[in-house]
C-alpha atoms as a PDB file:
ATOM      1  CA  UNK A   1     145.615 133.237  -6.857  1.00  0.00           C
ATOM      2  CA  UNK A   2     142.328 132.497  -7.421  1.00  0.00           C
ATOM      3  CA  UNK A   3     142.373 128.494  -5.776  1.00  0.00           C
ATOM      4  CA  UNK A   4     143.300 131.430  -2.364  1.00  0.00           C
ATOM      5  CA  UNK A   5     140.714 133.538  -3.400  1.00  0.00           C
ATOM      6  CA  UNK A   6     138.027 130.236  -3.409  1.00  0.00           C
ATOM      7  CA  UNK A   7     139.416 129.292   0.136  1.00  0.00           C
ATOM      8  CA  UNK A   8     139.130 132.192   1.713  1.00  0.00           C
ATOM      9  CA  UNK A   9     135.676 132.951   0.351  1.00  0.00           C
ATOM     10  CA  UNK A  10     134.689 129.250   1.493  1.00  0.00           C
ATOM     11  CA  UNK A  11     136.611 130.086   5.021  1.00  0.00           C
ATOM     12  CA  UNK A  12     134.439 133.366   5.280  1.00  0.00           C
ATOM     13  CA  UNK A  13     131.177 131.855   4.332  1.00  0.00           C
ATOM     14  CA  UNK A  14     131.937 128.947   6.757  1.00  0.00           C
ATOM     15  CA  UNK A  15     132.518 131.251   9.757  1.00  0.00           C
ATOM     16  CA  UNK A  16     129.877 134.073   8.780  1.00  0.00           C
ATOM     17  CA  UNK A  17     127.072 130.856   9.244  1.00  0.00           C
ATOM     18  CA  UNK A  18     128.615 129.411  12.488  1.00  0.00           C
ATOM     19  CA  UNK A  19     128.305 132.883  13.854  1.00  0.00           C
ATOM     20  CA  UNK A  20     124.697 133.699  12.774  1.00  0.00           C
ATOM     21  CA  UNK A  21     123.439 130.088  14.608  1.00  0.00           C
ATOM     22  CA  UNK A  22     125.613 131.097  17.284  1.00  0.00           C
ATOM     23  CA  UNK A  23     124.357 135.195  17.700  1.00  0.00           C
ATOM     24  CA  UNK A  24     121.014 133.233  16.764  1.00  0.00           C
ATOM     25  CA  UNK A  25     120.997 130.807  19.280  1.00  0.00           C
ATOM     26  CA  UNK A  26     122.100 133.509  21.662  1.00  0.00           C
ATOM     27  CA  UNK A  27     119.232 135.492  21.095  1.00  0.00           C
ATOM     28  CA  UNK A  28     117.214 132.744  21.867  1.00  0.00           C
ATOM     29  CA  UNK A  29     118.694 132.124  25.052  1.00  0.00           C
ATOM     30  CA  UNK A  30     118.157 135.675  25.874  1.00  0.00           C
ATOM     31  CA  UNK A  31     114.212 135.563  24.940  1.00  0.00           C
ATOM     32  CA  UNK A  32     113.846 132.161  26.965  1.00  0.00           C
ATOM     33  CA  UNK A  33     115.808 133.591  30.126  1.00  0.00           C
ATOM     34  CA  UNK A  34     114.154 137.272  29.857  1.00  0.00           C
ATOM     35  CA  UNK A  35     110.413 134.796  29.695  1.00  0.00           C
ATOM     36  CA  UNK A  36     111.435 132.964  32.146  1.00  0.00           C
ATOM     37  CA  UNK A  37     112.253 135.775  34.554  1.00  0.00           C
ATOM     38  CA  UNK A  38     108.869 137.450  33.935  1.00  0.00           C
ATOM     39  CA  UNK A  39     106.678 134.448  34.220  1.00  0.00           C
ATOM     40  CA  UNK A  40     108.643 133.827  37.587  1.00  0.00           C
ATOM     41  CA  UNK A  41     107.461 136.978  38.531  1.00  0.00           C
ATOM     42  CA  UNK A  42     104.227 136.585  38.341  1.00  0.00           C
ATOM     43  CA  UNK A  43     104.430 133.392  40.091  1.00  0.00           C
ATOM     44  CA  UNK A  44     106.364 135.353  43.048  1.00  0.00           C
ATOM     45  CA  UNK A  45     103.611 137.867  43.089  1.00  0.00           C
ATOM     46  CA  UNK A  46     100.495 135.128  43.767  1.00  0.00           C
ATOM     47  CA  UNK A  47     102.259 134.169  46.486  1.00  0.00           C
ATOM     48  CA  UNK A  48     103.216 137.054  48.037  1.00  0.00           C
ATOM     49  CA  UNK A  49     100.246 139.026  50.297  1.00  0.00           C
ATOM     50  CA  UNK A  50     102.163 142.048  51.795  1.00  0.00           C
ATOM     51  CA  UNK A  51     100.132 145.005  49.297  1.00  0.00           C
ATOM     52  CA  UNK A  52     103.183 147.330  49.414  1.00  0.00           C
ATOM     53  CA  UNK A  53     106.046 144.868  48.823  1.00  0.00           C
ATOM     54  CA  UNK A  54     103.495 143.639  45.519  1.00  0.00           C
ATOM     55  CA  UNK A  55     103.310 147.078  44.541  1.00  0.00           C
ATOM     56  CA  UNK A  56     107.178 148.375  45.088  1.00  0.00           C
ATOM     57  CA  UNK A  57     107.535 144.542  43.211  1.00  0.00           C
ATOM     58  CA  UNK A  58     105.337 146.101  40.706  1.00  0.00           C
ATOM     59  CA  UNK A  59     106.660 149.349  39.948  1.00  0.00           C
ATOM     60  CA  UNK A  60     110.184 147.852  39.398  1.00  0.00           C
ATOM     61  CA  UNK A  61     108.904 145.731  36.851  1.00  0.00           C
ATOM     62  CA  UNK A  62     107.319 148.440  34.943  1.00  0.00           C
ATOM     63  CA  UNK A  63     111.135 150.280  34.798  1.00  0.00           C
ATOM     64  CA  UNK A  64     111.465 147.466  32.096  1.00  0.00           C
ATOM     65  CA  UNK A  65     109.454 148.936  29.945  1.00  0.00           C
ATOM     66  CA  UNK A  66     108.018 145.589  27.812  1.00  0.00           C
ATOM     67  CA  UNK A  67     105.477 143.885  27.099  1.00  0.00           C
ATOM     68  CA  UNK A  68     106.464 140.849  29.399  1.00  0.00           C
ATOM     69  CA  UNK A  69     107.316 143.130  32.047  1.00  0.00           C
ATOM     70  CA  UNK A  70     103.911 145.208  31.916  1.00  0.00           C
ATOM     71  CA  UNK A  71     102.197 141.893  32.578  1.00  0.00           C
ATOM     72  CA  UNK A  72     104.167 140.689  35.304  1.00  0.00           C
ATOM     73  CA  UNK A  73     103.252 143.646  36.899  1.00  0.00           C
ATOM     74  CA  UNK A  74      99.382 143.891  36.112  1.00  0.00           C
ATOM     75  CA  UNK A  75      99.224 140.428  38.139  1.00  0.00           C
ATOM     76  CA  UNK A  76     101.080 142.362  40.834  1.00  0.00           C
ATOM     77  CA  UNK A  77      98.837 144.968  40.872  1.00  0.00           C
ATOM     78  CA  UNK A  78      95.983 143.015  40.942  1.00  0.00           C
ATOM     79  CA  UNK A  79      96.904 141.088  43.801  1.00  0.00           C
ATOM     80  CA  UNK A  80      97.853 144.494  45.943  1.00  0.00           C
ATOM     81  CA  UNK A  81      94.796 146.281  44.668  1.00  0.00           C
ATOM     82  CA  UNK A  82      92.413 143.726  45.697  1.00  0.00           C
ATOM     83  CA  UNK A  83      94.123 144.195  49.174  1.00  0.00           C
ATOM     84  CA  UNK A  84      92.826 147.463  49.584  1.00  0.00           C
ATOM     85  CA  UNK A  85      95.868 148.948  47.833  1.00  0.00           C
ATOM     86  CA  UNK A  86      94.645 152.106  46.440  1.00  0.00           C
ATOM     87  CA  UNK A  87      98.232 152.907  44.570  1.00  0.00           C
ATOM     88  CA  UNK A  88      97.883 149.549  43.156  1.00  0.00           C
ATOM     89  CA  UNK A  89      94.441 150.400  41.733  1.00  0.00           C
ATOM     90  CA  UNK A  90      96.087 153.791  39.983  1.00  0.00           C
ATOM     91  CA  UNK A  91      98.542 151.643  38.457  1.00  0.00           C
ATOM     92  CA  UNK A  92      96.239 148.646  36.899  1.00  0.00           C
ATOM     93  CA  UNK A  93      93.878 151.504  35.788  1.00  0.00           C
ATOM     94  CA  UNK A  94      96.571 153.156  34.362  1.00  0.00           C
ATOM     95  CA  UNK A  95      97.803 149.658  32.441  1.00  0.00           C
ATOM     96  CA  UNK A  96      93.888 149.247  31.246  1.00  0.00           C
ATOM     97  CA  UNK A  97      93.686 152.355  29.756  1.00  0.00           C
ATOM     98  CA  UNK A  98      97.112 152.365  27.279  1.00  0.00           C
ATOM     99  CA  UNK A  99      96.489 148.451  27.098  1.00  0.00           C
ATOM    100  CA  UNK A 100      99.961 147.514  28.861  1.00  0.00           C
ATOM    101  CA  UNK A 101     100.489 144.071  29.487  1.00  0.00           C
ATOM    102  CA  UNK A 102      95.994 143.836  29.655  1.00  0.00           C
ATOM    103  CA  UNK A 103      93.717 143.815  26.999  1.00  0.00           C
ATOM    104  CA  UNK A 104      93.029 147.541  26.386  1.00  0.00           C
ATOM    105  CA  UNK A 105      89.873 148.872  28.462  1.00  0.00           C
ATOM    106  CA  UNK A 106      88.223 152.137  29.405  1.00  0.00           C
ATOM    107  CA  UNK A 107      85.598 150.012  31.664  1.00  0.00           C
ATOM    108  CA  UNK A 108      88.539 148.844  33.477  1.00  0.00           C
ATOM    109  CA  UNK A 109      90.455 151.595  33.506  1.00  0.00           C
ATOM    110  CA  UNK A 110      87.574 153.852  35.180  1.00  0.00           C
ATOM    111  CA  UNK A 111      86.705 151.196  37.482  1.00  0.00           C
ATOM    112  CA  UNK A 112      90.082 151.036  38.712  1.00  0.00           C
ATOM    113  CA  UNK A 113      90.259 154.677  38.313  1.00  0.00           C
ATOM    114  CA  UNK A 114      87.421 155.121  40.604  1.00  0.00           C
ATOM    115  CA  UNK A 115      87.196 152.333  43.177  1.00  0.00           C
ATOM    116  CA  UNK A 116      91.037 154.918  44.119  1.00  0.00           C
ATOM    117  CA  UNK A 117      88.489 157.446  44.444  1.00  0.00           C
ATOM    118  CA  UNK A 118      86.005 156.038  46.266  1.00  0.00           C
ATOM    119  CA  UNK A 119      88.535 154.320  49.073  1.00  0.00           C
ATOM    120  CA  UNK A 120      89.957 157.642  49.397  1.00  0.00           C
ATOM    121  CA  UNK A 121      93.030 158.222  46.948  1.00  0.00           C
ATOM    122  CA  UNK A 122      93.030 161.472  45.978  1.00  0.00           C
ATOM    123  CA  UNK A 123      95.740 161.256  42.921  1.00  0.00           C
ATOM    124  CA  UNK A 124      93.738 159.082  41.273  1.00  0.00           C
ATOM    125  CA  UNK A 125      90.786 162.012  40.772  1.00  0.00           C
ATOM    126  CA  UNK A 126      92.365 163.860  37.502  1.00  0.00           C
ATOM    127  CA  UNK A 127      92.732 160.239  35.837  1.00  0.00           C
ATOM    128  CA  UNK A 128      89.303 159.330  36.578  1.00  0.00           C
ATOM    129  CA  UNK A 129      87.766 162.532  35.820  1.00  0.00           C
ATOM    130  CA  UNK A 130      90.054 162.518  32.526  1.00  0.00           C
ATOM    131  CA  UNK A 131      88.584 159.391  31.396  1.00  0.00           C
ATOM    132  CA  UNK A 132      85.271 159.833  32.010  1.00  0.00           C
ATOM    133  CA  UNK A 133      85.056 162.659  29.643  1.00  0.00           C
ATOM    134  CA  UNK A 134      86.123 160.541  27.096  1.00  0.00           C
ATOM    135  CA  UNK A 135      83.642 157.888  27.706  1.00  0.00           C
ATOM    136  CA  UNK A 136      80.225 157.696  27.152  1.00  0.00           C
ATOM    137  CA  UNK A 137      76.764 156.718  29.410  1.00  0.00           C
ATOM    138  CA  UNK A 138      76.474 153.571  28.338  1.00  0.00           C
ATOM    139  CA  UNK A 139      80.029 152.780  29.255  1.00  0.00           C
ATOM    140  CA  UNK A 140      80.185 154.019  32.443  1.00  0.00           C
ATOM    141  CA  UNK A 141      77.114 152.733  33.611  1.00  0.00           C
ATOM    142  CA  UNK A 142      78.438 148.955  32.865  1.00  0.00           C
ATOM    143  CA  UNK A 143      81.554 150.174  34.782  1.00  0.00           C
ATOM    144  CA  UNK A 144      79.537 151.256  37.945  1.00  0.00           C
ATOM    145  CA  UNK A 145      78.087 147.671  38.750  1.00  0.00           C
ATOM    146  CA  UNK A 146      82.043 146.450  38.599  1.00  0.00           C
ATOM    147  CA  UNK A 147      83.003 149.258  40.704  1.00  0.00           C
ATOM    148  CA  UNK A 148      80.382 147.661  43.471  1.00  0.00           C
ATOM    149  CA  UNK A 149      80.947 144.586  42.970  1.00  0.00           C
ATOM    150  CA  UNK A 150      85.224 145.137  43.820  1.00  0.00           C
ATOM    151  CA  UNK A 151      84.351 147.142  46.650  1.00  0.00           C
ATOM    152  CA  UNK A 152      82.350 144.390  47.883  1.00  0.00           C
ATOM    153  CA  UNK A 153      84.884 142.025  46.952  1.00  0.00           C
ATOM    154  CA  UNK A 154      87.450 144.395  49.098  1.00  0.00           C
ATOM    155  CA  UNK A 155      85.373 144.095  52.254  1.00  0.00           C
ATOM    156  CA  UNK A 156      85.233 140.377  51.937  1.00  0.00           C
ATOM    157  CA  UNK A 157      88.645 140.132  52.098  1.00  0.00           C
ATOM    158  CA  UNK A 158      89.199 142.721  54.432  1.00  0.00           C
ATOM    159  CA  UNK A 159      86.512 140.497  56.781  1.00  0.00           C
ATOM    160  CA  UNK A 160      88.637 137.839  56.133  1.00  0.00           C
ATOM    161  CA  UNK A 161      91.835 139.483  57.490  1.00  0.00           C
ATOM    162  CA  UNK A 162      90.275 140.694  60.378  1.00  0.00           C
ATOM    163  CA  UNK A 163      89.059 137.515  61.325  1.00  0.00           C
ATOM    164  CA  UNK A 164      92.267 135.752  60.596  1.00  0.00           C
ATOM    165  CA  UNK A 165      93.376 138.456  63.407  1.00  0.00           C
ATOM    166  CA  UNK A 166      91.255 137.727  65.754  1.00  0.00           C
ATOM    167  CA  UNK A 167      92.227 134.125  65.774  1.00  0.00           C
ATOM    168  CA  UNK A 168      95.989 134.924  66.045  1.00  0.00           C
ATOM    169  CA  UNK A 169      95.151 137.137  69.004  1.00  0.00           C
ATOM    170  CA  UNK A 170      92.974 134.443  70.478  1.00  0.00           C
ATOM    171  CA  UNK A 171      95.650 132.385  70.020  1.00  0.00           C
ATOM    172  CA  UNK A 172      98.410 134.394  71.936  1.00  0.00           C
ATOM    173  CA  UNK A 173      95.932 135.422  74.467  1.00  0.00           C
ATOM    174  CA  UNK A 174      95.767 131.775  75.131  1.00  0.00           C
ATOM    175  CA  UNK A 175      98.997 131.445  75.620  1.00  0.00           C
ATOM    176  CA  UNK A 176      99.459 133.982  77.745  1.00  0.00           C
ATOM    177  CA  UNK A 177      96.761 132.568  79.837  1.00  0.00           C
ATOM    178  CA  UNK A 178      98.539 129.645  80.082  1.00  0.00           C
ATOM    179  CA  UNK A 179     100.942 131.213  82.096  1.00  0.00           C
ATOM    180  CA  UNK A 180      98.336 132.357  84.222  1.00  0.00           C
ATOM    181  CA  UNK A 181      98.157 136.205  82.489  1.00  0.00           C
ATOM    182  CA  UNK A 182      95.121 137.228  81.319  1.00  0.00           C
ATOM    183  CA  UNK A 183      96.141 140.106  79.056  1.00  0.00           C
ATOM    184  CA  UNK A 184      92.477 141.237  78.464  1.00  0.00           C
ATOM    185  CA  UNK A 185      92.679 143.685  80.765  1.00  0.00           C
ATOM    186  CA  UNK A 186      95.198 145.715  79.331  1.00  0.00           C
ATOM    187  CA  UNK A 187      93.184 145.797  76.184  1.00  0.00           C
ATOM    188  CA  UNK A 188      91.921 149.364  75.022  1.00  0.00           C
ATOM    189  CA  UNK A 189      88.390 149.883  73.473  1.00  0.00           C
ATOM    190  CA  UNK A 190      88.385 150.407  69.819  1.00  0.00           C
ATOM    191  CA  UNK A 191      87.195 153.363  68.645  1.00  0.00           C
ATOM    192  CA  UNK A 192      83.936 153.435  67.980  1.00  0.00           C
ATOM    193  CA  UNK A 193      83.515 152.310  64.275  1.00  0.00           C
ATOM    194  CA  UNK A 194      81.354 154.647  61.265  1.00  0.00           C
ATOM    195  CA  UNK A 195      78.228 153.189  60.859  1.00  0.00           C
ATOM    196  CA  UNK A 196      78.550 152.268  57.446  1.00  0.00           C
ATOM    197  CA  UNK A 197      80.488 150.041  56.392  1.00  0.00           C
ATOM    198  CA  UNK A 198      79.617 150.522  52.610  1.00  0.00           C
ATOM    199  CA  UNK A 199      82.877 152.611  50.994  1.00  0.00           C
ATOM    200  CA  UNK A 200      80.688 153.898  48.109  1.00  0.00           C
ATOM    201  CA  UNK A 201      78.864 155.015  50.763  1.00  0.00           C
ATOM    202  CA  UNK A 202      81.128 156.402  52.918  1.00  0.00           C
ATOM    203  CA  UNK A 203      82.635 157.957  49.750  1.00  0.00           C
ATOM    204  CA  UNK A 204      79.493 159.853  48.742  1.00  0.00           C
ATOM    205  CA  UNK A 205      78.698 160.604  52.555  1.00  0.00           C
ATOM    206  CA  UNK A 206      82.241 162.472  52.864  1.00  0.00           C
ATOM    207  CA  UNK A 207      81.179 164.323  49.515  1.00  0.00           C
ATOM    208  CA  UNK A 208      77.720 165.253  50.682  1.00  0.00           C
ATOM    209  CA  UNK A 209      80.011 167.004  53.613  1.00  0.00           C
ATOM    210  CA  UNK A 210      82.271 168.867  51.711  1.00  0.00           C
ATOM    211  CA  UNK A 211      79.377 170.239  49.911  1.00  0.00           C
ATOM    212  CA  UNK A 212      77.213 171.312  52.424  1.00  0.00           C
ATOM    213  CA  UNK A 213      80.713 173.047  53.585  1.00  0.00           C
ATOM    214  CA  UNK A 214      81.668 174.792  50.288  1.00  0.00           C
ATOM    215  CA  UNK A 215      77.814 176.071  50.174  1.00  0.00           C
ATOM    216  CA  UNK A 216      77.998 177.090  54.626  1.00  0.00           C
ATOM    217  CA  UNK A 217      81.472 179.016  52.950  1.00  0.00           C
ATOM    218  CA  UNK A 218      79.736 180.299  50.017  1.00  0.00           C
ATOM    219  CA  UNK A 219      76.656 181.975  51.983  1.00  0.00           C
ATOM    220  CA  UNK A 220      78.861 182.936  54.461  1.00  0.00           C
ATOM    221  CA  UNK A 221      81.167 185.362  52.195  1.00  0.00           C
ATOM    222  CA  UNK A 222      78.029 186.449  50.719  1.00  0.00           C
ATOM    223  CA  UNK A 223      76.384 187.514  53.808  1.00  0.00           C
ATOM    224  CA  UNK A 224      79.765 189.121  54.312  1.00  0.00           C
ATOM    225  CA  UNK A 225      79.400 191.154  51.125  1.00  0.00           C
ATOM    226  CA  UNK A 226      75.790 191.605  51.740  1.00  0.00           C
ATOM    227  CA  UNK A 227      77.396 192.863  55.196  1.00  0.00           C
ATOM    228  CA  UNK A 228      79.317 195.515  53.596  1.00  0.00           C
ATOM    229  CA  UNK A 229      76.692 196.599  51.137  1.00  0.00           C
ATOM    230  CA  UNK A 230      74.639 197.666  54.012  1.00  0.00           C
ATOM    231  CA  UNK A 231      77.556 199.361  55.769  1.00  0.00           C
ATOM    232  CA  UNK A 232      78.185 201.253  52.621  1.00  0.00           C
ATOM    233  CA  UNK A 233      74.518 202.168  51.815  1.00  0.00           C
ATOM    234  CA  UNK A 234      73.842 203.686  55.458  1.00  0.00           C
ATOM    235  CA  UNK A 235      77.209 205.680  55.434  1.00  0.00           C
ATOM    236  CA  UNK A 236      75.869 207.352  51.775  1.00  0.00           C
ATOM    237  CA  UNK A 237      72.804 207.635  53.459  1.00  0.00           C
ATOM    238  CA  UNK A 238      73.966 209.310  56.283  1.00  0.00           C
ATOM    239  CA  UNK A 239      76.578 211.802  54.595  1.00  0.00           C
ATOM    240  CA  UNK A 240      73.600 212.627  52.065  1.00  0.00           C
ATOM    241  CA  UNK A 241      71.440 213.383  55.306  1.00  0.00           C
ATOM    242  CA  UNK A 242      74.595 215.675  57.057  1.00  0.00           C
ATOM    243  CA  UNK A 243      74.938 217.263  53.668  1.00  0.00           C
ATOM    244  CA  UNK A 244      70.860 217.978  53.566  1.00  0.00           C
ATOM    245  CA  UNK A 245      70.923 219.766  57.447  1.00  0.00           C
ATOM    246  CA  UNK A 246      74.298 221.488  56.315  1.00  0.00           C
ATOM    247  CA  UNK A 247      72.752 222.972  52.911  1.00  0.00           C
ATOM    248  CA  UNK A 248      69.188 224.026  55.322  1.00  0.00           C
ATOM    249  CA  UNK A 249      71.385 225.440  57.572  1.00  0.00           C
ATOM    250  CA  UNK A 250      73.032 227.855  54.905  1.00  0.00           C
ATOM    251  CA  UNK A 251      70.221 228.484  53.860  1.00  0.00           C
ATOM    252  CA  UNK A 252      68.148 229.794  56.741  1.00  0.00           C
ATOM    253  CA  UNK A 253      70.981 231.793  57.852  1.00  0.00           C
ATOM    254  CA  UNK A 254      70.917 233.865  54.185  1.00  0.00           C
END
């Protein structure tokens, strides 16, 4: 009985250890595969250039939910919001701020947060304004010179596209001319561009303007009320003056 119990303890002990190196070495697999599948995402997104298939790329890699995942997509980002992608920019501000899958960063987040802003995305105002009451000066005024410094990087590239455009239409317009069509003339005129180029400076131009309209509303509702004031005053006025010739008239007929 007991030479059986001693073999079946030895049989248990036996298989118990071939099936922790085996749910072992299947773990491992499952690390090296799920590693693998990240880091060939990030190596899919620097060589992709379409900004919304980086960023729909992106999002689906945040679904994961990990650590490997959040920085997969962080290179995604990047590579859309330097594009011009102002959802992009949301997101990597977003990652900077809880420190997902980049090294945790206010500065970041705010200039992410803001350069949205600035090139006109409007859902990124309540994240920026949310940070920057939890910052201080001193950190938002090293923040600023970033913020510059990616719009200007923005432009550059957005130069660059535009004159890799005008070579591809050079290109086809030369072919077309080879067929004797000269396709220039059915070109229309561009519209005529805004004279600065500068986004920051676009940006505080358009919120100059909707100042100078909330303060044209303002005055104008309180010339309105003004308006009314006046109305009301002469009306007293006037029923005080009726009720003054009614009361003489009483009394010159006693």
């Amino acid at each position: 009985m007991f030479k059986a119990f001693l073999i079946f303890l030895i049989f248990f002990i036996a298989n118990g250890s071939v099936y922790a190196q085996t749910s072992f070495k299947a773990s491992e697999g499952e690390q090296e595969n799920t590693l693998a599948k990240y880091i060939n995402a990030s190596a899919v997104c620097a060589k992709m250039t379409d900004p919304e298939a980086l960023y729909e790329r992106g999002m689906l890699l945040l679904s994961d939910a990990n650590e490997d995942a959040f920085m997969a997509a962080a290179d995604c980002f990047t590579s859309a919001a330097m594009r011009n992608h102002t959802p992009s920019q949301l997101e990597l501000g977003k990652l900077y701020e809880k420190g997902n899958g980049v090294s945790q960063s206010n500065i970041f987040a705010y200039k992410w947060y803001q350069t949205a802003v600035l090139l006109g995305n409007q859902k990124a105002v309540p994240f920026r304004n949310r940070l920057e009451a939890r910052m201080n000066l001193d950190e938002i005024s090293l923040a600023n010179p970033m913020i510059q410094s990616t719009l200007d990087l923005i432009d550059l590239f957005n130069q660059h596209q535009q004159l890799e455009l005008d070579k591809l239409e050079d290109k086809i317009a030369q072919q077309y001319m080879d067929f004797g069509v000269d396709i220039s003339k059915y070109e229309t005129k561009d519209e005529e561009k805004n004279v600065y180029d500068n986004p920051l400076i676009e940006a505080l131009i358009r919120d100059q303007k909707a100042k100078e309209e909330k303060n044209a509303s303002k005055e104008k509702e309180q010339n309105k009320r003004s308006s009314r004031l006046f109305s009301q005053e002469e009306e007293e006025k006037e029923e005080e003056e009726n009720s003054n010739r009614v009361g003489n008239r009483r009394r010159r007929s006693f």
